[in-house]
PDB file of N, CA and C in Angstrom:
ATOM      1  N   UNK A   1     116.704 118.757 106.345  1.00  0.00           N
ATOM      2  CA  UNK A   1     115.411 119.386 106.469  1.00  0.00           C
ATOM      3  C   UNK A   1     115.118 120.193 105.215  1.00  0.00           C
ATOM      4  N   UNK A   2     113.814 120.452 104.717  1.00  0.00           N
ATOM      5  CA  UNK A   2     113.266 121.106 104.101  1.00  0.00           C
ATOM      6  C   UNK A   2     112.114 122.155 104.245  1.00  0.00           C
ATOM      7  N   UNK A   3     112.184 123.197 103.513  1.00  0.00           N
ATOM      8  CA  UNK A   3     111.359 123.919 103.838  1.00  0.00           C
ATOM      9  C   UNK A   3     109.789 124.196 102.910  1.00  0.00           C
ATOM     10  N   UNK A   4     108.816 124.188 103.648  1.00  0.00           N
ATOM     11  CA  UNK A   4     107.658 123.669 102.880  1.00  0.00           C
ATOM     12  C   UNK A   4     106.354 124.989 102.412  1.00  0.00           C
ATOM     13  N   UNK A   5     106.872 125.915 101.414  1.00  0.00           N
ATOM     14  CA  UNK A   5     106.786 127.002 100.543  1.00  0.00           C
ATOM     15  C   UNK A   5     104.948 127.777 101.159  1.00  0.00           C
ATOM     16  N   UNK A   6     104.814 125.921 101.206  1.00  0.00           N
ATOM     17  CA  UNK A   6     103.097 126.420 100.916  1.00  0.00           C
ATOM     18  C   UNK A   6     102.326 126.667 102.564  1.00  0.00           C
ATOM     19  N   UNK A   7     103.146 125.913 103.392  1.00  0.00           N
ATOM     20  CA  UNK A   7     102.251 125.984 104.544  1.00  0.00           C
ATOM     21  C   UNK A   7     103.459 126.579 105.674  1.00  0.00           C
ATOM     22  N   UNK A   8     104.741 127.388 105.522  1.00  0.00           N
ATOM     23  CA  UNK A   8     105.379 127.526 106.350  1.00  0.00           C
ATOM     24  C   UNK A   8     106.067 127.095 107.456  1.00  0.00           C
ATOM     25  N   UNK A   9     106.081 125.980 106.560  1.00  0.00           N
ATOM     26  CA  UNK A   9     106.622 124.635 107.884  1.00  0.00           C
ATOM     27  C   UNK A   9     107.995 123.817 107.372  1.00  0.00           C
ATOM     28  N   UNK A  10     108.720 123.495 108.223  1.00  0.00           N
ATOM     29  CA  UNK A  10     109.846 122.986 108.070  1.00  0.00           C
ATOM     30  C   UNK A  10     109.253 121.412 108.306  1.00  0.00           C
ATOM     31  N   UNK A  11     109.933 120.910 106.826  1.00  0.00           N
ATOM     32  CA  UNK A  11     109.824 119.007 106.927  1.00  0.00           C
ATOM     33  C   UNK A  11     111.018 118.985 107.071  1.00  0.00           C
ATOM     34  N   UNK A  12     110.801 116.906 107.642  1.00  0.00           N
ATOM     35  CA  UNK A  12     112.143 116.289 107.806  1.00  0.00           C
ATOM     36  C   UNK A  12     112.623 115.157 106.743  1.00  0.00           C
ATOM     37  N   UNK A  13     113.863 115.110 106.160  1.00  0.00           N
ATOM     38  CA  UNK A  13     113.377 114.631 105.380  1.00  0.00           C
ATOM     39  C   UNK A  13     114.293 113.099 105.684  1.00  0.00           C
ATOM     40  N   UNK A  14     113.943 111.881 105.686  1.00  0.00           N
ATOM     41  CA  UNK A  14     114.239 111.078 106.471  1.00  0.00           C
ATOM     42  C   UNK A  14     114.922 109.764 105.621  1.00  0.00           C
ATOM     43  N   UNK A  15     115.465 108.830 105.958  1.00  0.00           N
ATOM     44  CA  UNK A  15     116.075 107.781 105.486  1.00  0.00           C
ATOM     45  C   UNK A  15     115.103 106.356 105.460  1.00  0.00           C
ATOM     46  N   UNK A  16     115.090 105.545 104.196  1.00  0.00           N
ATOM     47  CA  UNK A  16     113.973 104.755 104.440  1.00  0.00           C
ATOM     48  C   UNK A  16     114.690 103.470 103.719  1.00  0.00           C
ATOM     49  N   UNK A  17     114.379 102.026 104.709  1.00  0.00           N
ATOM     50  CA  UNK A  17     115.131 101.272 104.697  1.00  0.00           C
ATOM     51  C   UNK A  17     115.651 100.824 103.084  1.00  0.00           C
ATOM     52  N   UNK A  18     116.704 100.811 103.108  1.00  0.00           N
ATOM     53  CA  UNK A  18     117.652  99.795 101.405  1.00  0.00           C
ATOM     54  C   UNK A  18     116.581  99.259 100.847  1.00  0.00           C
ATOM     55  N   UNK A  19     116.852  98.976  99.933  1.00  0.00           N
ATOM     56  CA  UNK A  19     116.401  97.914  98.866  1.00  0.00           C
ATOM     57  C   UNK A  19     117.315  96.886  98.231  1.00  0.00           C
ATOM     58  N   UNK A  20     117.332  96.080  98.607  1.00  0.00           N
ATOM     59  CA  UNK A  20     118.924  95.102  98.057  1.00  0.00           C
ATOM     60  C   UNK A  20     118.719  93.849  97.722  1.00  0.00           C
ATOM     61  N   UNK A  21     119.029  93.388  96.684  1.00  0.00           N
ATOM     62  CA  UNK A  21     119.061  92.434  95.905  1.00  0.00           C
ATOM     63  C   UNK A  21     120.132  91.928  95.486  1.00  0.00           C
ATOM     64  N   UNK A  22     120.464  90.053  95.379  1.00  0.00           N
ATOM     65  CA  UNK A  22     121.326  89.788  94.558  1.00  0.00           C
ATOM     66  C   UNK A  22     120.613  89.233  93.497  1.00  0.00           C
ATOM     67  N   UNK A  23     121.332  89.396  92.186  1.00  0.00           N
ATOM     68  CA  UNK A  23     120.965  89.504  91.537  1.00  0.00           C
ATOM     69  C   UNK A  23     121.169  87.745  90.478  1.00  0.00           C
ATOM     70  N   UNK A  24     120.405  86.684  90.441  1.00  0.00           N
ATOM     71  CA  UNK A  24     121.101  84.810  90.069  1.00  0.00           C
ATOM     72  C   UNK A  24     120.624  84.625  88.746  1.00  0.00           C
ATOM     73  N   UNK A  25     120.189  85.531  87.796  1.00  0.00           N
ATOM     74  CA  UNK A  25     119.821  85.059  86.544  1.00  0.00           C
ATOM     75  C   UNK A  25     118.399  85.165  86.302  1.00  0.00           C
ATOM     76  N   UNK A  26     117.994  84.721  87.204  1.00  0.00           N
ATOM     77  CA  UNK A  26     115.955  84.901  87.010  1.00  0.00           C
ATOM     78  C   UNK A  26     115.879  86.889  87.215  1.00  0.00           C
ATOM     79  N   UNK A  27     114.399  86.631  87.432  1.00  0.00           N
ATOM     80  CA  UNK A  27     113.475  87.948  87.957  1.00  0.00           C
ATOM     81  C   UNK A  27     113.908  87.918  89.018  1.00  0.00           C
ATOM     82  N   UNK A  28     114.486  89.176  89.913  1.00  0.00           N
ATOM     83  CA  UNK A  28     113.911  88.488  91.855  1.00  0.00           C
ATOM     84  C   UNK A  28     113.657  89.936  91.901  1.00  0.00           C
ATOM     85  N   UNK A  29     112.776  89.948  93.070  1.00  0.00           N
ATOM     86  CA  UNK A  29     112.102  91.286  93.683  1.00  0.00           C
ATOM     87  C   UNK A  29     113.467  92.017  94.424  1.00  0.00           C
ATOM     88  N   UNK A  30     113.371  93.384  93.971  1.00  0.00           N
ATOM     89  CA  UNK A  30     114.761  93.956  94.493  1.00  0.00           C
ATOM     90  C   UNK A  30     113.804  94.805  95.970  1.00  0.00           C
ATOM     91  N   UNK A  31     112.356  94.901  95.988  1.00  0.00           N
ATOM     92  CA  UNK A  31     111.993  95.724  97.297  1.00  0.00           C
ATOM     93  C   UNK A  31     110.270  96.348  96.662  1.00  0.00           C
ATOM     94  N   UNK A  32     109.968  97.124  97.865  1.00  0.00           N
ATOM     95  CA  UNK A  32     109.069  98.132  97.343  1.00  0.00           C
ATOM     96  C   UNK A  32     109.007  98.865  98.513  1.00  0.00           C
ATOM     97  N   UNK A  33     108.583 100.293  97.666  1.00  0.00           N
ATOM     98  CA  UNK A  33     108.825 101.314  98.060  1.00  0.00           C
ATOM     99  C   UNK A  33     107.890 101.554  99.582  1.00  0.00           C
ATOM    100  N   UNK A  34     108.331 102.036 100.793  1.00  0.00           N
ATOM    101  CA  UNK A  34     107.282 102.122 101.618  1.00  0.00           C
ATOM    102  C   UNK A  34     106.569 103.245 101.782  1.00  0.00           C
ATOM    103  N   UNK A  35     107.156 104.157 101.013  1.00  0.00           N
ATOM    104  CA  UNK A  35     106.810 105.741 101.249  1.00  0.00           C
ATOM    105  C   UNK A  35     107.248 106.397  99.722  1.00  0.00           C
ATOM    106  N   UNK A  36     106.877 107.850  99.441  1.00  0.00           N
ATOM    107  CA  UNK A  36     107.001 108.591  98.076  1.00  0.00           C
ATOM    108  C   UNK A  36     108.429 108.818  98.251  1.00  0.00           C
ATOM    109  N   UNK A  37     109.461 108.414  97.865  1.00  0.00           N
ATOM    110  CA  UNK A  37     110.801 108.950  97.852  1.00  0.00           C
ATOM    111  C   UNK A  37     110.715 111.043  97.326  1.00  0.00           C
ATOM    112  N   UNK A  38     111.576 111.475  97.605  1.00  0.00           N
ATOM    113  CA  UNK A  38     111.871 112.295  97.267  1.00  0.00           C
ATOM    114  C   UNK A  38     113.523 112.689  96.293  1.00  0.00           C
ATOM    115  N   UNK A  39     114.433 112.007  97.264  1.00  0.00           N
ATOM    116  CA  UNK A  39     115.468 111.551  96.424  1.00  0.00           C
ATOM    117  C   UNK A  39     115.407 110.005  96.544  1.00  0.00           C
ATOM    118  N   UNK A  40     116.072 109.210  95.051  1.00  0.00           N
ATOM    119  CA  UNK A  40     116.275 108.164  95.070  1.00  0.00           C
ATOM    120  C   UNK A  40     116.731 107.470  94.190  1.00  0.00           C
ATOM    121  N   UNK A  41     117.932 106.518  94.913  1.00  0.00           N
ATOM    122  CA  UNK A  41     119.262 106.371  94.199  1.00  0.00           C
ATOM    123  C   UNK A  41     119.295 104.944  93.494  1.00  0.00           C
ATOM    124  N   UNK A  42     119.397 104.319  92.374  1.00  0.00           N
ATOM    125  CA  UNK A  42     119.760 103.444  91.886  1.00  0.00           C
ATOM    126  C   UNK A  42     121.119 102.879  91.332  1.00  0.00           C
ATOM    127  N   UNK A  43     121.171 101.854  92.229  1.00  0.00           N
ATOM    128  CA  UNK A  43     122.885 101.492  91.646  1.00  0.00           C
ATOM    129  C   UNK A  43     122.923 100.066  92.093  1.00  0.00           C
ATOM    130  N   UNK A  44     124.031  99.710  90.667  1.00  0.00           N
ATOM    131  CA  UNK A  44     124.037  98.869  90.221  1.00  0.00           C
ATOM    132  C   UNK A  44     125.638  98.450  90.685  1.00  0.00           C
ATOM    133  N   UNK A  45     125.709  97.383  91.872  1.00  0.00           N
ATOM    134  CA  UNK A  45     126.307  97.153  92.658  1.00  0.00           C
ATOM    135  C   UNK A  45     127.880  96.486  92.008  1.00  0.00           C
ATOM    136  N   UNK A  46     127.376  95.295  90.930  1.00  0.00           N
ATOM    137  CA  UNK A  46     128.185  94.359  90.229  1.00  0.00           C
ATOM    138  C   UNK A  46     128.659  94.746  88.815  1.00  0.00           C
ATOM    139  N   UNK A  47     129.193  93.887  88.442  1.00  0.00           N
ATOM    140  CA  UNK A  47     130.022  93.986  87.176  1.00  0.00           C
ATOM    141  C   UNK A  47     129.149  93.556  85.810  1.00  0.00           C
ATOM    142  N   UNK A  48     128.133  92.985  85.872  1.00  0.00           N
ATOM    143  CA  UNK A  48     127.253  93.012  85.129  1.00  0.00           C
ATOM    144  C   UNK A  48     126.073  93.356  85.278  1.00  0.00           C
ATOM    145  N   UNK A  49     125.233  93.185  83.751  1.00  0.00           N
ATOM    146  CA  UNK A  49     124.351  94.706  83.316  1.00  0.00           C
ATOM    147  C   UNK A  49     123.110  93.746  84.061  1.00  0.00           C
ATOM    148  N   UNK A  50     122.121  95.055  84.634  1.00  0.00           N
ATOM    149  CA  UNK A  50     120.903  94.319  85.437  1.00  0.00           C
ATOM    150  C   UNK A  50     119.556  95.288  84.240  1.00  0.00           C
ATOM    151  N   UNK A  51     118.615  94.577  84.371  1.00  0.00           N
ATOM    152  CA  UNK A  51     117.392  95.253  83.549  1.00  0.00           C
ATOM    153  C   UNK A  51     116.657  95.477  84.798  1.00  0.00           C
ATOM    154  N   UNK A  52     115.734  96.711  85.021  1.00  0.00           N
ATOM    155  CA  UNK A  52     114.809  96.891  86.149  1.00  0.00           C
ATOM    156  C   UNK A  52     113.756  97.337  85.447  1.00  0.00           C
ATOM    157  N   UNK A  53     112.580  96.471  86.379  1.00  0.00           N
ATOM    158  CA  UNK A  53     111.057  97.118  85.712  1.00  0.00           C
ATOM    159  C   UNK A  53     110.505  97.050  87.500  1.00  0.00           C
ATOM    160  N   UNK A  54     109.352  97.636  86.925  1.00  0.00           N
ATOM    161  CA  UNK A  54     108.397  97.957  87.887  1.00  0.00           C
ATOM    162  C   UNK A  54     107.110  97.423  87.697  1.00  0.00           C
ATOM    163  N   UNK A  55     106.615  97.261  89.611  1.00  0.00           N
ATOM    164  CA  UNK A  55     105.218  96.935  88.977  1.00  0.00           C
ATOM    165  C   UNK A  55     104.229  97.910  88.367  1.00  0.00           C
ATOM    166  N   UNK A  56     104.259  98.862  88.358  1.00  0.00           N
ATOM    167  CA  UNK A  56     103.558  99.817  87.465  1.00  0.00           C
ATOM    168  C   UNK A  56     103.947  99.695  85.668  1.00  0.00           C
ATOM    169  N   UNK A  57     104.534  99.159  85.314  1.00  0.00           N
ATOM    170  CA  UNK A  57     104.812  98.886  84.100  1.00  0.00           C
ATOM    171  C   UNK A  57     104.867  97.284  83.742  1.00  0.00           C
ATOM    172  N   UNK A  58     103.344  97.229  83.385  1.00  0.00           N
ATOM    173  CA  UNK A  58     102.479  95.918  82.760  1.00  0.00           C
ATOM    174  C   UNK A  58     102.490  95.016  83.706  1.00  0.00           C
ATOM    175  N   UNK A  59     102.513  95.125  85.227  1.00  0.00           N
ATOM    176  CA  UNK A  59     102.818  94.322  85.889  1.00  0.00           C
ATOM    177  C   UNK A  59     103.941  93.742  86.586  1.00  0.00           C
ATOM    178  N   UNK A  60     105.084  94.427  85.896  1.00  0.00           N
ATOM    179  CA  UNK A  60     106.831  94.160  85.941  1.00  0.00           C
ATOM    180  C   UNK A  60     107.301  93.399  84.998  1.00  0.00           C
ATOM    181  N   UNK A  61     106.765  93.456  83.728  1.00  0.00           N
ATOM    182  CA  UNK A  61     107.175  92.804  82.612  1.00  0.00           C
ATOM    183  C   UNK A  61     108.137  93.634  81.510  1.00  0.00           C
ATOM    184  N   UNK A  62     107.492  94.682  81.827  1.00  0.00           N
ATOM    185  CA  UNK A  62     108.161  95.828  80.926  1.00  0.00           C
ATOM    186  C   UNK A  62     109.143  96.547  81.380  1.00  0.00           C
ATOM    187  N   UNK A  63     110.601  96.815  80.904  1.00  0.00           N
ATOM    188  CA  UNK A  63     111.845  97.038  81.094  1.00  0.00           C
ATOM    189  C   UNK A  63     111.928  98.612  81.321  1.00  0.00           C
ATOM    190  N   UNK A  64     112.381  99.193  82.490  1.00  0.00           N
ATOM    191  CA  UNK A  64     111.853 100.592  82.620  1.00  0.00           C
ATOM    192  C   UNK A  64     113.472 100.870  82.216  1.00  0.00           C
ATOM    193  N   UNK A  65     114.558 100.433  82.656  1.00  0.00           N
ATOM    194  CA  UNK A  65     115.647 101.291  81.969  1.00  0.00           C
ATOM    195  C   UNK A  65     116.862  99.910  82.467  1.00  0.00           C
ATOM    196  N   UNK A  66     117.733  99.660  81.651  1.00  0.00           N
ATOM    197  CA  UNK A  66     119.000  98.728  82.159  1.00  0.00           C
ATOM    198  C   UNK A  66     120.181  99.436  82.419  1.00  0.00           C
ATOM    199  N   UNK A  67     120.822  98.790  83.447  1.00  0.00           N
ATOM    200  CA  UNK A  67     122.206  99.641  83.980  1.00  0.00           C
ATOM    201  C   UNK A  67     123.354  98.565  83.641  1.00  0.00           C
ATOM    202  N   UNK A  68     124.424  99.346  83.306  1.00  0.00           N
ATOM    203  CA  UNK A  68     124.941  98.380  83.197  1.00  0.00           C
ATOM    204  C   UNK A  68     126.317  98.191  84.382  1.00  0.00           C
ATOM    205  N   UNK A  69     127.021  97.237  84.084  1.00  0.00           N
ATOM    206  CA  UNK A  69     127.445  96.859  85.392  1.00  0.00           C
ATOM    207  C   UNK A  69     128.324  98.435  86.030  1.00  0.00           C
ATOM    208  N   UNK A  70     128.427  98.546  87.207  1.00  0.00           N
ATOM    209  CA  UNK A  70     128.910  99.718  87.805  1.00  0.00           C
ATOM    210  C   UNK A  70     127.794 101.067  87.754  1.00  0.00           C
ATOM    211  N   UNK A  71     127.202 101.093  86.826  1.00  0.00           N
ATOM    212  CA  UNK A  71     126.181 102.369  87.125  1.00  0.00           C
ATOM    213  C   UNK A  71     124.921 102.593  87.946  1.00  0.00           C
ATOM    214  N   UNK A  72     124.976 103.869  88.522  1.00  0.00           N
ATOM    215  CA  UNK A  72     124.166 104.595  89.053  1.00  0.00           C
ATOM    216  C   UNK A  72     123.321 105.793  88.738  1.00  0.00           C
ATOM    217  N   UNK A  73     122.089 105.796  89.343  1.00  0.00           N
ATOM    218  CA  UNK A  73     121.229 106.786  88.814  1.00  0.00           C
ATOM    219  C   UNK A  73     120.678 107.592  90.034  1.00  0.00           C
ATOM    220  N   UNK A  74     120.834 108.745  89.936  1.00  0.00           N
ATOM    221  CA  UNK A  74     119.673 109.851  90.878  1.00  0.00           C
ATOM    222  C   UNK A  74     119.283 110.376  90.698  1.00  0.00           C
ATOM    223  N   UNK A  75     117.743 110.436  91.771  1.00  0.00           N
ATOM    224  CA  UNK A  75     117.031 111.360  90.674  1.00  0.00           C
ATOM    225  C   UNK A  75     116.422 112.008  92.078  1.00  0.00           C
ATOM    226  N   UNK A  76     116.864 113.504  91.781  1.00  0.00           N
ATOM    227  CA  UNK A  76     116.948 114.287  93.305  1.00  0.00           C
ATOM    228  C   UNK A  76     115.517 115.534  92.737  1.00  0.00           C
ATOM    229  N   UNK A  77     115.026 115.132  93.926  1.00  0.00           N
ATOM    230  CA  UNK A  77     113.495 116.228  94.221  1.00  0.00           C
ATOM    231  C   UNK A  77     112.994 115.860  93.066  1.00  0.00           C
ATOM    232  N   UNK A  78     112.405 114.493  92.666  1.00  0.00           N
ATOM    233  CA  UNK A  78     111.380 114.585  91.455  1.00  0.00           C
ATOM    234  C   UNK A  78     109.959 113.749  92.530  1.00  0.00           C
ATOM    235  N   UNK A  79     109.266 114.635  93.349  1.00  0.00           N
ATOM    236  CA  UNK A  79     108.563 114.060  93.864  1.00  0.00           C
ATOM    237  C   UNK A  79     107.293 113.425  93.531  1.00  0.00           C
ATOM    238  N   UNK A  80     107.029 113.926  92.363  1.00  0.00           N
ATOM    239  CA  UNK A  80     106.231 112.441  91.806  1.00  0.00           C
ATOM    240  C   UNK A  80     106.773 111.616  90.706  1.00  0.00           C
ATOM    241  N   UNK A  81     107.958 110.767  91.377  1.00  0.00           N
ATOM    242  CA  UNK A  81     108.526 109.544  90.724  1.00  0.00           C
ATOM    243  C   UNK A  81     107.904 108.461  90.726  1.00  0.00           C
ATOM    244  N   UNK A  82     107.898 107.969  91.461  1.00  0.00           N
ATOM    245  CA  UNK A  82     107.607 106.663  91.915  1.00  0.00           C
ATOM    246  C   UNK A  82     106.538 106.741  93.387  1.00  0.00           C
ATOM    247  N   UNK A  83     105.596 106.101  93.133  1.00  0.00           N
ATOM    248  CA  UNK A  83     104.540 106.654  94.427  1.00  0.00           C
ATOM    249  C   UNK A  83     105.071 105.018  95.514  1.00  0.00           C
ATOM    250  N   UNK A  84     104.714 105.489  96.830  1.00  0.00           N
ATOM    251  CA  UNK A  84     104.852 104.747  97.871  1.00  0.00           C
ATOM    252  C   UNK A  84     103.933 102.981  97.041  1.00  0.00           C
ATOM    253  N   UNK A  85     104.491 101.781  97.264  1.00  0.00           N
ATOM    254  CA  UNK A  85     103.531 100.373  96.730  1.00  0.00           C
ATOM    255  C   UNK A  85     104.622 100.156  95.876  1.00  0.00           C
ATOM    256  N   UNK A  86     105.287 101.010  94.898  1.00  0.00           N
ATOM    257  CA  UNK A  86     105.649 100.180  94.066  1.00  0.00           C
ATOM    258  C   UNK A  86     106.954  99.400  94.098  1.00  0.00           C
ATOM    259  N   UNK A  87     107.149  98.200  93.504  1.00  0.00           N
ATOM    260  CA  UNK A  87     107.783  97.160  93.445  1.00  0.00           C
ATOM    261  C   UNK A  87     108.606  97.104  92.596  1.00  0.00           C
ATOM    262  N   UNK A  88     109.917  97.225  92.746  1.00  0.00           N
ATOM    263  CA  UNK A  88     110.931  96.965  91.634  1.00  0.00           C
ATOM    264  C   UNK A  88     111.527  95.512  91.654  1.00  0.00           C
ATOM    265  N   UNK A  89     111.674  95.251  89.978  1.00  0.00           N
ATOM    266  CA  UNK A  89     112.271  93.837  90.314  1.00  0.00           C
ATOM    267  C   UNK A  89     113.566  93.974  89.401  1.00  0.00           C
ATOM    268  N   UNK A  90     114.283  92.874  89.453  1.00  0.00           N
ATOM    269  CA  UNK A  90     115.833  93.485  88.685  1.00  0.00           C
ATOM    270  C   UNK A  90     115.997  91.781  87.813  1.00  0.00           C
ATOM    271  N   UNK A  91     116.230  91.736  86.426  1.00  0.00           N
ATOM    272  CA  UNK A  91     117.407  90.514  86.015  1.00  0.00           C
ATOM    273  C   UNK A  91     118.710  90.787  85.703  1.00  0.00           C
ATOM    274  N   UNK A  92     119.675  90.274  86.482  1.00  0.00           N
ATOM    275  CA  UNK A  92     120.891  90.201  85.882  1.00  0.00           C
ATOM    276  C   UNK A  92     121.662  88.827  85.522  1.00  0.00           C
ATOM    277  N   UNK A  93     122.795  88.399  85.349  1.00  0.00           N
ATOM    278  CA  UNK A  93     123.436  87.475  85.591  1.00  0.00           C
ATOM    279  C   UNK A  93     123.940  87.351  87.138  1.00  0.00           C
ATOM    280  N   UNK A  94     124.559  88.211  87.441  1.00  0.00           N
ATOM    281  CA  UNK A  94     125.487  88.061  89.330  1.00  0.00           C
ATOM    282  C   UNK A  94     125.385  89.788  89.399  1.00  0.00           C
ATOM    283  N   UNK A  95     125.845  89.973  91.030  1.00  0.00           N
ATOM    284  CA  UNK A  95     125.785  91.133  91.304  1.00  0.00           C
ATOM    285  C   UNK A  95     125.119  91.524  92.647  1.00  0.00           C
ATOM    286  N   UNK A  96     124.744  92.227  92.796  1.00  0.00           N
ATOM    287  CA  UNK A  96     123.376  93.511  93.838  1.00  0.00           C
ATOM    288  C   UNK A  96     123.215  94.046  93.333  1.00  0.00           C
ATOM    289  N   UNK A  97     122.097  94.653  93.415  1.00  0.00           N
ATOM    290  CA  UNK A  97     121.735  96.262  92.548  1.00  0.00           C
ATOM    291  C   UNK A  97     121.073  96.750  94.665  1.00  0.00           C
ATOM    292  N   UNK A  98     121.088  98.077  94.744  1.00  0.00           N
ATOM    293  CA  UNK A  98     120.505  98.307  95.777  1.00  0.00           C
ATOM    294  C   UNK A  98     119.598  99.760  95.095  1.00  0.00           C
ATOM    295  N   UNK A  99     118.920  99.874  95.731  1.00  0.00           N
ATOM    296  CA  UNK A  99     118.104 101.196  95.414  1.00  0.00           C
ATOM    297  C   UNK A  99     117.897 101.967  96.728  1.00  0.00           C
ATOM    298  N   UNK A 100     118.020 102.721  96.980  1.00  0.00           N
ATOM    299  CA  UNK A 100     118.036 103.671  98.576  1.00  0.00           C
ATOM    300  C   UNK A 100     117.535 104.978  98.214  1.00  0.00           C
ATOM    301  N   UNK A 101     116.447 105.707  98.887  1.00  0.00           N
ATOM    302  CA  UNK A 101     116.115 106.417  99.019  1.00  0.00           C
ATOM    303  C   UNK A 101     115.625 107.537 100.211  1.00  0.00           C
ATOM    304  N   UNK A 102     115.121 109.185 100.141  1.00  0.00           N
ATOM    305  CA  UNK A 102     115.072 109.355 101.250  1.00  0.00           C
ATOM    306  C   UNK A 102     113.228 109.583 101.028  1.00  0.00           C
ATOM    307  N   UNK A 103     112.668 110.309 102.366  1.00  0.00           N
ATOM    308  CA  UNK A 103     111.081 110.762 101.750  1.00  0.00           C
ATOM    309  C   UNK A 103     111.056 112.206 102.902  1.00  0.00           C
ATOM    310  N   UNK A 104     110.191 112.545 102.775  1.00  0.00           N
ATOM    311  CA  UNK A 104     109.466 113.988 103.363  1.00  0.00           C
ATOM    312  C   UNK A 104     108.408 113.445 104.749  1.00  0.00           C
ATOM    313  N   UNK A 105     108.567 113.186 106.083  1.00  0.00           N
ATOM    314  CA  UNK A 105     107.922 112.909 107.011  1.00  0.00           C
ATOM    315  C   UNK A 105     106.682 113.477 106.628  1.00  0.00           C
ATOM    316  N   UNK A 106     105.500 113.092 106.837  1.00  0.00           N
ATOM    317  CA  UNK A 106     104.207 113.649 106.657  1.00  0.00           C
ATOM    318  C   UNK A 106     103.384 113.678 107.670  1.00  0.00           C
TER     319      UNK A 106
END
């Protein structure tokens, strides 16, 4: 739970389904987001390096950051990250990448 500064109210802050992908050499859609994450975790499941873009960047053409095999990223209380719609897609050679996040009930 969280506590909400401006209106004196306690949020919940909740679990929102995986995002999981394997990862065969092409583009493949790793998910999209159903809600504004609040925390949200990127990791890179396999032993080799995956590139991730988004559809907010040119459509998903443009490379928002590559992980390489074994790494993970979090990025805790940046609540305007990534808005609820958007679509991540991942290339690697082999692997999963999963992305999991939580959001703020509204």
């Amino acid at each position: 739970m969280s506590f909400n500064i401006n209106n004196n109210s306690v949020q919940l802050q909740l679990p929102a389904p995986e995002l999981l992908a394997v990862m065969d050499g092409t583009r493949v859609t790793i998910g999209t987001l159903l809600h504004n994450p609040c925390k949200i975790i990127f990791d890179n499941l396999g032993a080799a390096t995956v590139s991730i873009t988004m559809s907010s960047l040119n459509g998903g053409l443009q490379t928002w950051k590559t992980f390489p095999g074994g790494e993970a990223l979090v990025l805790d209380n940046d609540l305007e990250c990534f808005p609820a719609g958007t679509t991540f897609y991942g290339t690697g050679a082999s692997g999963t990448f999963s992305i999991a996040y939580t959001y703020i009930q509204g």
